[in-house]
C-alpha atoms as a PDB file:
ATOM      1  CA  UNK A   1      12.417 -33.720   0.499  1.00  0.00           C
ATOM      2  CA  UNK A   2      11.720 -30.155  -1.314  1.00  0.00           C
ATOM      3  CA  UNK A   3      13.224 -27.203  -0.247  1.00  0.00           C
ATOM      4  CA  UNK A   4      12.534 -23.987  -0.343  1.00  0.00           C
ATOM      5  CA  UNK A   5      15.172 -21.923  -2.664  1.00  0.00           C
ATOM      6  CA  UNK A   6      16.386 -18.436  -1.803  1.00  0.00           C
ATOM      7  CA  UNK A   7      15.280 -15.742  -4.723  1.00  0.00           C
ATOM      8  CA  UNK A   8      15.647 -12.180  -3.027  1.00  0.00           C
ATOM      9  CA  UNK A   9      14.946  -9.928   0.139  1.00  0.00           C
ATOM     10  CA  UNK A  10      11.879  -9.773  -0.287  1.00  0.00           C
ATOM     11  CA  UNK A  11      11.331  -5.925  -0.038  1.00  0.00           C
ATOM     12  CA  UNK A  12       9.892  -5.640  -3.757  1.00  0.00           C
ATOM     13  CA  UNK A  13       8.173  -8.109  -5.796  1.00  0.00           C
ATOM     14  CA  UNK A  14       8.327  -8.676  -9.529  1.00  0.00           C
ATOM     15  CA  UNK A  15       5.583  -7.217 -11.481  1.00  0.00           C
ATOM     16  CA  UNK A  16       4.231  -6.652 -15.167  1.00  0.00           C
ATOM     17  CA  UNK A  17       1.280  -5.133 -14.756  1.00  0.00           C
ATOM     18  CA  UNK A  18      -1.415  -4.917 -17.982  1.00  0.00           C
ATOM     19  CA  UNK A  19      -1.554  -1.200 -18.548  1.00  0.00           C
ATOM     20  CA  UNK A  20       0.652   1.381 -17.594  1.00  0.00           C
ATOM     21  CA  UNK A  21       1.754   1.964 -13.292  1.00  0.00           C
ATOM     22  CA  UNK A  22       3.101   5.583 -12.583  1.00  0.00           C
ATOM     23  CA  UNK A  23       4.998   6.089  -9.082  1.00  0.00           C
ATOM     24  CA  UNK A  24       3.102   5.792  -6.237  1.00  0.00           C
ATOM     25  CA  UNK A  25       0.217   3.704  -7.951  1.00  0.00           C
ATOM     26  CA  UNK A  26      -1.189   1.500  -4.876  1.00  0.00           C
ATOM     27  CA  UNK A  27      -1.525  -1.951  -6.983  1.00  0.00           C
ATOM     28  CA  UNK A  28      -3.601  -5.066  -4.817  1.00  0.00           C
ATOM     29  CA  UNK A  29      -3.323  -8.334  -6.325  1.00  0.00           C
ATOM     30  CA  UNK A  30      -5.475 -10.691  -4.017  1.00  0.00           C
ATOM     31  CA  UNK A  31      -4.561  -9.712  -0.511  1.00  0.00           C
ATOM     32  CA  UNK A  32      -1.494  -8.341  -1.336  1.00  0.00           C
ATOM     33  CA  UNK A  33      -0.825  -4.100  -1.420  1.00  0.00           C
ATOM     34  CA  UNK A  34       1.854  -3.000  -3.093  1.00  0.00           C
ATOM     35  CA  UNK A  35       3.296   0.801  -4.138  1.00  0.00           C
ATOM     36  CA  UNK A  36       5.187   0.913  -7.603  1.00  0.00           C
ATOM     37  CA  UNK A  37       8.258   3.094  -6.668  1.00  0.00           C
ATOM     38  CA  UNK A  38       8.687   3.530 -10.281  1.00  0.00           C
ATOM     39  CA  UNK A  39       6.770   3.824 -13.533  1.00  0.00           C
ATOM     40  CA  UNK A  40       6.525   0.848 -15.194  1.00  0.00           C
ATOM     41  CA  UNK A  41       5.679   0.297 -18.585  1.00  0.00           C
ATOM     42  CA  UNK A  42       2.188  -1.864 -19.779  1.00  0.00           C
ATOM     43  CA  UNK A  43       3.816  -5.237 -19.895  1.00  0.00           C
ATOM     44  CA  UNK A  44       7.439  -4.893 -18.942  1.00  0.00           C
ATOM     45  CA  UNK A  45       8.923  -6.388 -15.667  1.00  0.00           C
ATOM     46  CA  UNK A  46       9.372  -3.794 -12.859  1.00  0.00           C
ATOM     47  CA  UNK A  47       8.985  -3.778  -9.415  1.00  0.00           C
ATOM     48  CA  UNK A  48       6.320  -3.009  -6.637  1.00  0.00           C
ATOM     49  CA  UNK A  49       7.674  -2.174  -2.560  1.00  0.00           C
ATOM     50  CA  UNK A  50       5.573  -4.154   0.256  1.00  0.00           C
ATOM     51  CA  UNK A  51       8.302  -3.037   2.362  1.00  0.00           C
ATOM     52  CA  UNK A  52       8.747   0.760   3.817  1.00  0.00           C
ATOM     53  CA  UNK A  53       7.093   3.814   4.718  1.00  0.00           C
ATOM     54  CA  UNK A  54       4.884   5.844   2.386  1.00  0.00           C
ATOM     55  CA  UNK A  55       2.391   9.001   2.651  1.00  0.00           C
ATOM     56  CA  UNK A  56      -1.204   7.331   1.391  1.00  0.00           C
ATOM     57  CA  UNK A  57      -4.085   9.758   0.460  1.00  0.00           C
ATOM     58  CA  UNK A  58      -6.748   9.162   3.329  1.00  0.00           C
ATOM     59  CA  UNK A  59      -9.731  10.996   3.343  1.00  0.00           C
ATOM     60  CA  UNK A  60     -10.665  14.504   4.997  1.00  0.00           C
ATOM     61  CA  UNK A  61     -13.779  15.373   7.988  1.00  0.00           C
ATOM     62  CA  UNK A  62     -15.066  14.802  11.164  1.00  0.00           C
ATOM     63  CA  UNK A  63     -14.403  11.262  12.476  1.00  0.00           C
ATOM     64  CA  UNK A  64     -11.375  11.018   9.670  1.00  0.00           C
ATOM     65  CA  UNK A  65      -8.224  11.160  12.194  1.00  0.00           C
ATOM     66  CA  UNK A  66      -5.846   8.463  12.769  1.00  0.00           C
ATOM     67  CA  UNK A  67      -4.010   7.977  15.718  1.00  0.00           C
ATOM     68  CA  UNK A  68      -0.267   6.262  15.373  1.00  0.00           C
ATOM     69  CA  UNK A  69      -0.273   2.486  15.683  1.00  0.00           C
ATOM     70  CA  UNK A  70      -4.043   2.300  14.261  1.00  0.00           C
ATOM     71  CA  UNK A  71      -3.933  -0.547  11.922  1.00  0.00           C
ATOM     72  CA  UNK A  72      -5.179   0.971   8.529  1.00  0.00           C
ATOM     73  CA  UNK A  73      -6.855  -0.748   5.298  1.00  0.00           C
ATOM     74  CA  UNK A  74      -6.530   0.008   1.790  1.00  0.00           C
ATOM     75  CA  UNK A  75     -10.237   1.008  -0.072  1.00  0.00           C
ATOM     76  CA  UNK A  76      -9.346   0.271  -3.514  1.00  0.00           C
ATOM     77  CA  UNK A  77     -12.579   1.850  -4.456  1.00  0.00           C
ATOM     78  CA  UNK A  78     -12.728   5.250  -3.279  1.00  0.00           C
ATOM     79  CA  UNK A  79      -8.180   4.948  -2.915  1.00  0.00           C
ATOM     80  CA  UNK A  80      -7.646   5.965   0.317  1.00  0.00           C
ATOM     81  CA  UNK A  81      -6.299   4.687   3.423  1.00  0.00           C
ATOM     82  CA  UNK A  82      -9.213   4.235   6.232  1.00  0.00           C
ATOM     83  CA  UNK A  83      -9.273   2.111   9.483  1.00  0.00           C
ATOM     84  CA  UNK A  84     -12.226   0.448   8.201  1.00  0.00           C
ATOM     85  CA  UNK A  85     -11.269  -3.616   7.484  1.00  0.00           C
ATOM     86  CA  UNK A  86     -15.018  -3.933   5.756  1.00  0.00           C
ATOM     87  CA  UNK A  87     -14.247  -4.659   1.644  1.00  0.00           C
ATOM     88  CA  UNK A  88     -10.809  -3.664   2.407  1.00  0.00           C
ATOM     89  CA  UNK A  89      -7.066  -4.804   2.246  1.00  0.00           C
ATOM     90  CA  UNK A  90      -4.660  -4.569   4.911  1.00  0.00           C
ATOM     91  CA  UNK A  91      -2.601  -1.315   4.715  1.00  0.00           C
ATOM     92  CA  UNK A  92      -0.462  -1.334   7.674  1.00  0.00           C
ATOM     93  CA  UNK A  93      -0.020   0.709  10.539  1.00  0.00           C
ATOM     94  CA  UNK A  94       0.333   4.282  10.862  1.00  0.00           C
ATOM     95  CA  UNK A  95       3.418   5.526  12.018  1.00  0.00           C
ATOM     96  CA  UNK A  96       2.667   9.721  12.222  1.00  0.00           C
ATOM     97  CA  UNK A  97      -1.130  10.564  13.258  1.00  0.00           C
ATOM     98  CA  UNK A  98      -2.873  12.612  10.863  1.00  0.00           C
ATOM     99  CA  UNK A  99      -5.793  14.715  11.896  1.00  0.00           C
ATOM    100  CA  UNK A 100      -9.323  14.915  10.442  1.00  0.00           C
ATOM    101  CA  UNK A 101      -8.085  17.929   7.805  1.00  0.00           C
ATOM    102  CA  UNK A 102      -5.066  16.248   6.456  1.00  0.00           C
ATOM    103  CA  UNK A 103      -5.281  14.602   3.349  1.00  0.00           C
ATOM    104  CA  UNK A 104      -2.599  12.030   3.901  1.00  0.00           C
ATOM    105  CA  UNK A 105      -1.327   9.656   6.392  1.00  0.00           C
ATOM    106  CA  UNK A 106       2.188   7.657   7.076  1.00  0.00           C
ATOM    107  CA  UNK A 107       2.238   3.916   7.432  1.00  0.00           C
ATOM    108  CA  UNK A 108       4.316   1.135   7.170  1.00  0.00           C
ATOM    109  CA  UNK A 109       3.424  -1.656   5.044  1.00  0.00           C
ATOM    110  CA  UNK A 110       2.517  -4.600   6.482  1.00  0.00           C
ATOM    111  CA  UNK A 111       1.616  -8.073   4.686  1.00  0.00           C
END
């Protein structure tokens, strides 16, 4: 019978991305979003959270607000945070509302 075998927390992943990652870099591999907490170096092992709370960029205008406990995607195009699932990646959910002028909004990754 196969097991599974324990290798960590799970609060980071291992990463070694292809070109250089500078903190706060929003990295999606697949269907998976990630923030680098650190730099990491073009092809050196670091680190990427899918755990926590972080402030992502979201954009600004009429109709932009988000209300807490909206569940938010990540556009990997335009990289901003935006309640829109169409060509997007789940975010999370947003933990502080943020009104149509701010330029950022809090969530908590979810995978």
């Amino acid at each position: 019978m196969s097991r599974a075998i324990f290798v960590q927390d799970g609060g980071a992943v291992d990463y070694t991305p292809t070109a250089d990652v500078t903190a706060g870099d929003v990295i999606v591999q697949g269907d998976l979003v990630a923030v680098a907490k650190l730099d990491i170096k073009a092809g050196k092992l670091g680190s990427l959270a899918v755990e926590g709370v972080f402030d992502f960029p979201k954009a600004t205008g009429t109709g932009t607000a988000l209300a807490v406990g909206t569940v938010v995607y990540w556009n990997n195009t335009t990289k901003v945070a935006t309640s829109s699932a169409t060509g997007n990646k789940l975010l999370g959910k947003v933990v502080r509302a943020a009104s149509d002028s701010d330029a950022k909004v809090r969530v908590r990754l979810s995978q």
